[in-house]
Protein backbone atom coordinates (compact mmCIF):
# COMPACT_ATOMS: atom_id res chain seq x y z
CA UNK A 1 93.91 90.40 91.92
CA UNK A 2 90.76 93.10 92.40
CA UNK A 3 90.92 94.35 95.55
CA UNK A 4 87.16 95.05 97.50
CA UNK A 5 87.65 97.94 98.90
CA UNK A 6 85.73 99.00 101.77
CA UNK A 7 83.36 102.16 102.06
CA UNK A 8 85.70 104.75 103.46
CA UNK A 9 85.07 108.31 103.39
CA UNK A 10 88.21 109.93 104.84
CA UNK A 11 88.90 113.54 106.44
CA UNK A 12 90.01 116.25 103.59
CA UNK A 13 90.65 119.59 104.11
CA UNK A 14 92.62 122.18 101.71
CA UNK A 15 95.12 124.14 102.97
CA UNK A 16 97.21 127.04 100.69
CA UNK A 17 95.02 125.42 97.44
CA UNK A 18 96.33 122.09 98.16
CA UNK A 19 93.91 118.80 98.95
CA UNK A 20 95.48 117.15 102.69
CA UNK A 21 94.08 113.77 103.69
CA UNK A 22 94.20 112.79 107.89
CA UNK A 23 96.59 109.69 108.06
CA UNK A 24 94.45 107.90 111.09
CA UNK A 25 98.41 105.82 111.29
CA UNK A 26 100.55 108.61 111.23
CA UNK A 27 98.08 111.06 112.58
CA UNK A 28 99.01 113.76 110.37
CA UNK A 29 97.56 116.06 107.70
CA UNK A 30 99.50 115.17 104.50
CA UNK A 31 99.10 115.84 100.83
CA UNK A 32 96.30 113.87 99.17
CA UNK A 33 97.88 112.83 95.97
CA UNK A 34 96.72 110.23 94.03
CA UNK A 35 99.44 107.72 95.34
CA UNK A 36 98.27 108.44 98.32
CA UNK A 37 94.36 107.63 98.15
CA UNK A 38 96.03 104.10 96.78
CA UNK A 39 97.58 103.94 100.94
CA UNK A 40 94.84 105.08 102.41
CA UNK A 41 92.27 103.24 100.57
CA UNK A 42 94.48 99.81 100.65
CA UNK A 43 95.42 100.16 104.71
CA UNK A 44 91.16 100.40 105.33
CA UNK A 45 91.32 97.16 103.05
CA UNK A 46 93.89 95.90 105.58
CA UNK A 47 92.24 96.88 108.79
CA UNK A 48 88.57 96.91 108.02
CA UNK A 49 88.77 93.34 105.92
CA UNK A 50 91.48 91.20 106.59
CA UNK A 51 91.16 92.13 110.54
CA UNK A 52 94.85 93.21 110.54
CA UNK A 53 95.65 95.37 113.84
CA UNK A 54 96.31 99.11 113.37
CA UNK A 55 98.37 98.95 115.49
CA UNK A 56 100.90 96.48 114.09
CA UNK A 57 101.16 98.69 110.90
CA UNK A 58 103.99 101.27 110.41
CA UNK A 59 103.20 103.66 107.38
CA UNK A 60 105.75 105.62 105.60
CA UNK A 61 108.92 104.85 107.51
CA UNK A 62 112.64 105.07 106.80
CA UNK A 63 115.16 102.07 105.78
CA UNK A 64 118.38 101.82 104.87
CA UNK A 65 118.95 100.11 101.46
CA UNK A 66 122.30 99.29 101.11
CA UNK A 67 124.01 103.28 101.71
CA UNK A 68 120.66 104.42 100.74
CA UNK A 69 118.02 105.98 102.30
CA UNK A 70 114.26 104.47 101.55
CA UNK A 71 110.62 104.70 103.00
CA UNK A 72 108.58 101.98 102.38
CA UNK A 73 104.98 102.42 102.14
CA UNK A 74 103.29 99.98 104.54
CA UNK A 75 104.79 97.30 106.74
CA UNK A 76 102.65 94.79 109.04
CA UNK A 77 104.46 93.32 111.82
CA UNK A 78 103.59 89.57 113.06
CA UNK A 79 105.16 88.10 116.34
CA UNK A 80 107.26 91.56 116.96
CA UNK A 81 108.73 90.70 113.25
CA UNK A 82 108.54 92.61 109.43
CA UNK A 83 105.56 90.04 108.24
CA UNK A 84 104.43 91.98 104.77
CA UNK A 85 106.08 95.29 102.96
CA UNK A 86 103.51 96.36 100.87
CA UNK A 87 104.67 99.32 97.84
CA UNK A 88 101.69 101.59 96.82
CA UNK A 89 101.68 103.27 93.43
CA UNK A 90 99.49 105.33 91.84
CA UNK A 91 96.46 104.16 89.97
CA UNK A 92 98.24 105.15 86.06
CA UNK A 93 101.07 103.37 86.91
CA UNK A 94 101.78 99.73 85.64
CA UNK A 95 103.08 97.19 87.92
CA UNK A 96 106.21 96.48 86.27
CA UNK A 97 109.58 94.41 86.93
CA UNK A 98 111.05 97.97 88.54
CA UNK A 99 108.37 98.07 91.01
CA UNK A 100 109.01 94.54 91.75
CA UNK A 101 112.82 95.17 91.74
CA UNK A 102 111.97 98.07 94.39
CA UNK A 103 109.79 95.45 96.80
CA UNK A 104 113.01 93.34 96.62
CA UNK A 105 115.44 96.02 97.88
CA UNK A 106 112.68 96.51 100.72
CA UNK A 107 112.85 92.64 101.47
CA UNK A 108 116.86 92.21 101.64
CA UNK A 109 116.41 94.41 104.75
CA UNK A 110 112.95 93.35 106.17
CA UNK A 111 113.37 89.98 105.61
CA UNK A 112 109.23 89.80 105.44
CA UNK A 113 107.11 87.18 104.62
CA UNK A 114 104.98 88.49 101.84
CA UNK A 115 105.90 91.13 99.40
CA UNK A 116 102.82 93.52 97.98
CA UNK A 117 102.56 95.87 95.26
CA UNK A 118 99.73 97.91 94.29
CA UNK A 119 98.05 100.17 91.51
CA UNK A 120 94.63 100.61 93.38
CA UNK A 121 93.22 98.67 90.57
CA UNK A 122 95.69 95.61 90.36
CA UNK A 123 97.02 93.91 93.47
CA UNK A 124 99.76 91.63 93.26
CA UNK A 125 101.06 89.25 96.23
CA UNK A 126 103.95 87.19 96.62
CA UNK A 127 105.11 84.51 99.65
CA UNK A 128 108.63 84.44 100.23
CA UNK A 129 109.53 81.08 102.30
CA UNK A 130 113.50 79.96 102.55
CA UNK A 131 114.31 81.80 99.53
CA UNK A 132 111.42 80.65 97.49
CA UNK A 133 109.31 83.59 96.05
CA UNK A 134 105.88 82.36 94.88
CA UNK A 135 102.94 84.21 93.92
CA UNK A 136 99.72 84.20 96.05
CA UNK A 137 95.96 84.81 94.91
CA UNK A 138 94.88 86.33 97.96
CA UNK A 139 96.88 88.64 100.89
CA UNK A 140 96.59 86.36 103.39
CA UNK A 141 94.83 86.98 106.44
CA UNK A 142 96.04 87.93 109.41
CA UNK A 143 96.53 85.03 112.18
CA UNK A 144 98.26 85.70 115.37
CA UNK A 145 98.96 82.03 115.86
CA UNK A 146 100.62 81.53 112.56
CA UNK A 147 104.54 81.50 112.46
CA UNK A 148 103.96 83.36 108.96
């Protein structure tokens, strides 16, 4: 699926000959790589378009995958619960059975309801209900009265 990105125009600065973007979630200055603009671009999706709250979005945070140590990109929380992990890649970079692989190591600890993986250009989506993974055309919206 195309994702309709929103206007966004975000703060930039370079520091020591390197681009940094402000993270408005993590409120920091980090490096503006192209992986990154894919975040950035797809959390404004998020909040400005599907109404999701800010503040029920953790960004870049640290799991534990097995003995592993993993940060997945963005996670929305629903009813104080992991609702939807969503991977960001870079723009180049297919969306292939790794990626998905990755999303599923994510999901044996999050235990989310949707799964989301993302080029920038090509959006995929996937509902996970008692074991059954299906694939969605949309990312849902977000409903506070929903159980999912």
């Amino acid at each position: 699926m195309l994702i309709p990105y929103p206007p966004y125009i975000p703060r930039t600065k370079t520091t020591n000959g390197k681009q940094l973007i402000f993270c408005e979630f993590r409120k920091i200055w980090i490096r503006f790589t192209p992986e990154e603009w894919v975040r950035q671009n797809f959390l404004q999706y998020l909040i400005q378009i599907k109404n999701y709250p800010a503040s029920l979005i953790a960004v870049e945070k640290e799991i534990t995958v097995g003995e592993l140590k993993k940060r997945f990109d963005i996670l929305v929380y629903k009813n104080d619960q992991p609702w939807m992990v969503i991977e960001c890649k870079e723009q180049d970079t297919m969306l292939t059975e790794t990626i998905i692989k990755q999303i599923l190591s994510y999901y044996s600890v999050l235990q989310t309801n949707y799964l989301v993986i993302t080029n920038g250009n090509q959006t995929e989506c996937f509902s996970i209900m008692n074991t059954t993974i299906k694939q969605v055309e949309i990312v849902p919206e977000y409903k506070k009265s929903e159980s999912n």
